[in-house]
Protein backbone atom coordinates (compact mmCIF):
# COMPACT_ATOMS: atom_id res chain seq x y z
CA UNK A 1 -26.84 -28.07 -145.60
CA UNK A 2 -25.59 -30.08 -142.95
CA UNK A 3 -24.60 -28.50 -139.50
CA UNK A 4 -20.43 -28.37 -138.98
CA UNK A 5 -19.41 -30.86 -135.83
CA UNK A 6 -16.42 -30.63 -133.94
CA UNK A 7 -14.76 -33.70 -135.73
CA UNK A 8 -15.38 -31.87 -139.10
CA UNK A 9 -13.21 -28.86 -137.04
CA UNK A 10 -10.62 -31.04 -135.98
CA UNK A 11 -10.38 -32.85 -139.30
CA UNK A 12 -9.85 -29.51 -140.95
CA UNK A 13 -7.31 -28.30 -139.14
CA UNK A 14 -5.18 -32.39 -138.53
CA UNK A 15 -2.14 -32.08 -138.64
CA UNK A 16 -1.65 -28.31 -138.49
CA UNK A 17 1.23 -26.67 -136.20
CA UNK A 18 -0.26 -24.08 -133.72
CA UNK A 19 -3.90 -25.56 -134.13
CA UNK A 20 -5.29 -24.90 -130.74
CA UNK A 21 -6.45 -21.07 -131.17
CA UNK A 22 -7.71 -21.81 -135.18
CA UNK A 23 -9.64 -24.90 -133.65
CA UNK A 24 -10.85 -22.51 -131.16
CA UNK A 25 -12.59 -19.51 -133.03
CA UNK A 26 -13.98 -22.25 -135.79
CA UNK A 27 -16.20 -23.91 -132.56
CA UNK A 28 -16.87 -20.71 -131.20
CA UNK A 29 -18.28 -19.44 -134.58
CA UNK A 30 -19.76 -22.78 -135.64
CA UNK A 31 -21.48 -23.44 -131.95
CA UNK A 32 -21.64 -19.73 -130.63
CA UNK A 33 -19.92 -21.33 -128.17
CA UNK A 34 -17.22 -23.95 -126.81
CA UNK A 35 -18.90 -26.47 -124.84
CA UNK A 36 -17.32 -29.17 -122.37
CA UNK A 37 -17.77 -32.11 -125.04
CA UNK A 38 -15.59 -29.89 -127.58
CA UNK A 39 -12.91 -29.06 -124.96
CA UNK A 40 -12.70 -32.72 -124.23
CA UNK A 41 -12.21 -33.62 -128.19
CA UNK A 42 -10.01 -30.97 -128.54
CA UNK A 43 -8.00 -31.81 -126.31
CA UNK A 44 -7.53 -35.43 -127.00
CA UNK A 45 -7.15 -34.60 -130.65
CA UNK A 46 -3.85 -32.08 -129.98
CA UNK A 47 -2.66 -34.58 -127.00
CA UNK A 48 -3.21 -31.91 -124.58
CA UNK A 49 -4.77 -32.31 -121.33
CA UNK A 50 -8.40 -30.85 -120.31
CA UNK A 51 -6.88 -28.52 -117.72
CA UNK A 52 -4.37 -26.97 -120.73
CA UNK A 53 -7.80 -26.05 -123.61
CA UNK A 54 -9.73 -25.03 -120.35
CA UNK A 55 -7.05 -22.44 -119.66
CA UNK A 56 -6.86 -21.54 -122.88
CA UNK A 57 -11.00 -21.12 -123.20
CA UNK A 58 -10.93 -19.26 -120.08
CA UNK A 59 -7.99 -16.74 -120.88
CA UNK A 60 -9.87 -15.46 -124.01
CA UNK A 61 -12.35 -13.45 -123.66
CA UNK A 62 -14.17 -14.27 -126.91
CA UNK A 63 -14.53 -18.04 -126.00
CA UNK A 64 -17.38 -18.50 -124.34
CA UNK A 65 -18.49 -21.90 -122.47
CA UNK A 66 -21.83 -21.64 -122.67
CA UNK A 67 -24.31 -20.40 -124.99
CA UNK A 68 -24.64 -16.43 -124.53
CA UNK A 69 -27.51 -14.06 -125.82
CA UNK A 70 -27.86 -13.59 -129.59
CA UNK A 71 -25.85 -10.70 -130.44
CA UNK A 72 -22.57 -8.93 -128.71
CA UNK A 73 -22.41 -5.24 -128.65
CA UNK A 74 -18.29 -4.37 -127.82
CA UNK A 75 -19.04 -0.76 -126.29
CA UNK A 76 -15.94 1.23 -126.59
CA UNK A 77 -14.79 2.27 -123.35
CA UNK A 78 -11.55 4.24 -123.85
CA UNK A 79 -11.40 7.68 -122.15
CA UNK A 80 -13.00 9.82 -125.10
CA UNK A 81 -15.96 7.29 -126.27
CA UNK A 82 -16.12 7.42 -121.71
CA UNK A 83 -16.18 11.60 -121.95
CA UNK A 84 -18.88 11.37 -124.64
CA UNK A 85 -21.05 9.00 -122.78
CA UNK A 86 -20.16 5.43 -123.39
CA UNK A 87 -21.09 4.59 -119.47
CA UNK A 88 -24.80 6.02 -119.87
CA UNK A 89 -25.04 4.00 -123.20
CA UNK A 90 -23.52 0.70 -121.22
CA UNK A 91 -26.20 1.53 -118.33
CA UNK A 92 -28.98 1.78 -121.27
CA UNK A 93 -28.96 -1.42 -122.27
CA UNK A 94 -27.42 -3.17 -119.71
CA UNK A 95 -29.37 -6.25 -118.35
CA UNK A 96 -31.56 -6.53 -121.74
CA UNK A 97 -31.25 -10.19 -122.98
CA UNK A 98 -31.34 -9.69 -126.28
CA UNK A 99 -27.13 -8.99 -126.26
CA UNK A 100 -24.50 -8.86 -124.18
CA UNK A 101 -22.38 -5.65 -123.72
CA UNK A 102 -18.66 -6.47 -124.13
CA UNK A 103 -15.79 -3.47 -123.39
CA UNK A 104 -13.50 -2.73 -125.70
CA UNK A 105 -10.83 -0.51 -125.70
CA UNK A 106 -10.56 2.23 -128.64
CA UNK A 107 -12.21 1.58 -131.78
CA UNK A 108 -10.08 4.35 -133.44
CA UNK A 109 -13.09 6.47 -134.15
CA UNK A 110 -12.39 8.76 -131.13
CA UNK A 111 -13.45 12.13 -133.13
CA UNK A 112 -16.92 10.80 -133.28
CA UNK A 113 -17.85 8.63 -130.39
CA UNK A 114 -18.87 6.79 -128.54
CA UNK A 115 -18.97 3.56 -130.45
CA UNK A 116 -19.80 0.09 -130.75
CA UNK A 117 -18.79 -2.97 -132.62
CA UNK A 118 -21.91 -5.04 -133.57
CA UNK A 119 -20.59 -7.90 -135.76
CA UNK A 120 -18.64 -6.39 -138.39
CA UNK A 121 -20.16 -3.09 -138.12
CA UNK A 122 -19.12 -0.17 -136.50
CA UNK A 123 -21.46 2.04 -135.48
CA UNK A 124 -20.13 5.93 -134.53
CA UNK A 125 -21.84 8.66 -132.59
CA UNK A 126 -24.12 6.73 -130.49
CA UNK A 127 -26.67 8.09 -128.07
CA UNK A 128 -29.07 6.11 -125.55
CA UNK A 129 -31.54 6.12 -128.82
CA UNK A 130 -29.61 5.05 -131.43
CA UNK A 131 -28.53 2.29 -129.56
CA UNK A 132 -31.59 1.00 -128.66
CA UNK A 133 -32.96 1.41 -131.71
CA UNK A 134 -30.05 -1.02 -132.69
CA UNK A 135 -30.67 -3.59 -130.00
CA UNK A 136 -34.26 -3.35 -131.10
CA UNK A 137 -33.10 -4.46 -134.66
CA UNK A 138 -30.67 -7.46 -133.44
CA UNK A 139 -34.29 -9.71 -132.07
């Protein structure tokens, strides 16, 4: 199976009102990433200029420019996953470069936090174990 290129993107999505955002998230999950070469593309594609996908890129934070560590763990850091620990389980694994730890704010499982978003997963009443036992598992 051949790899998905940013003109495949773009030719998916010609033509489409609103495309910027769609054309986006496809890089970003095709590439893991939106590099420099797809922001210029992009933007000559929607007649936009650099400066206007840049800000765009920048603003989100789930567009990254460059490639980032394998996996994304979104910590929840709203005040009950905070009074059951979340900052301990952020200090745990910070600086490991296997994943990157992302804040997010409520996961609606408050009753049984802290939490974490791992892909699709959700993962509920983490401690400094459990959590490394899931980093472990990401490599």
């Amino acid at each position: 199976m051949a790899a998905i290129t940013i003109e495949d993107i773009l030719a998916r999505h010609d033509g489409r009102e609103g495309a910027l955002l769609p054309i986006l998230h496809d890089v970003q999950a095709a590439l893991g990433y939106v590099p420099e070469a797809a922001i210029r593309a992009i933007a000559k594609a929607l007649n936009l200029s650099r400066a206007e996908v840049h800000g765009v890129v920048s603003f989100y934070h789930d567009f990254r420019p460059e490639p980032g560590p394998r996996a994304v763990i979104k910590l929840c850091r709203a005040e009950a996953c905070q009074a059951r620990g979340s900052e301990a389980l952020a200090a745990a694994v910070r600086g490991s470069d296997r994943v990157a730890i992302e804040p997010v704010y409520c996961l609606g499982l408050c009753s049984v936090g802290p939490n974490a978003l791992i892909g699709e997963a959700v993962h509920a009443r983490l401690d400094v174990a459990r959590l490394t036992a899931l980093v472990e598992a990401l490599a």
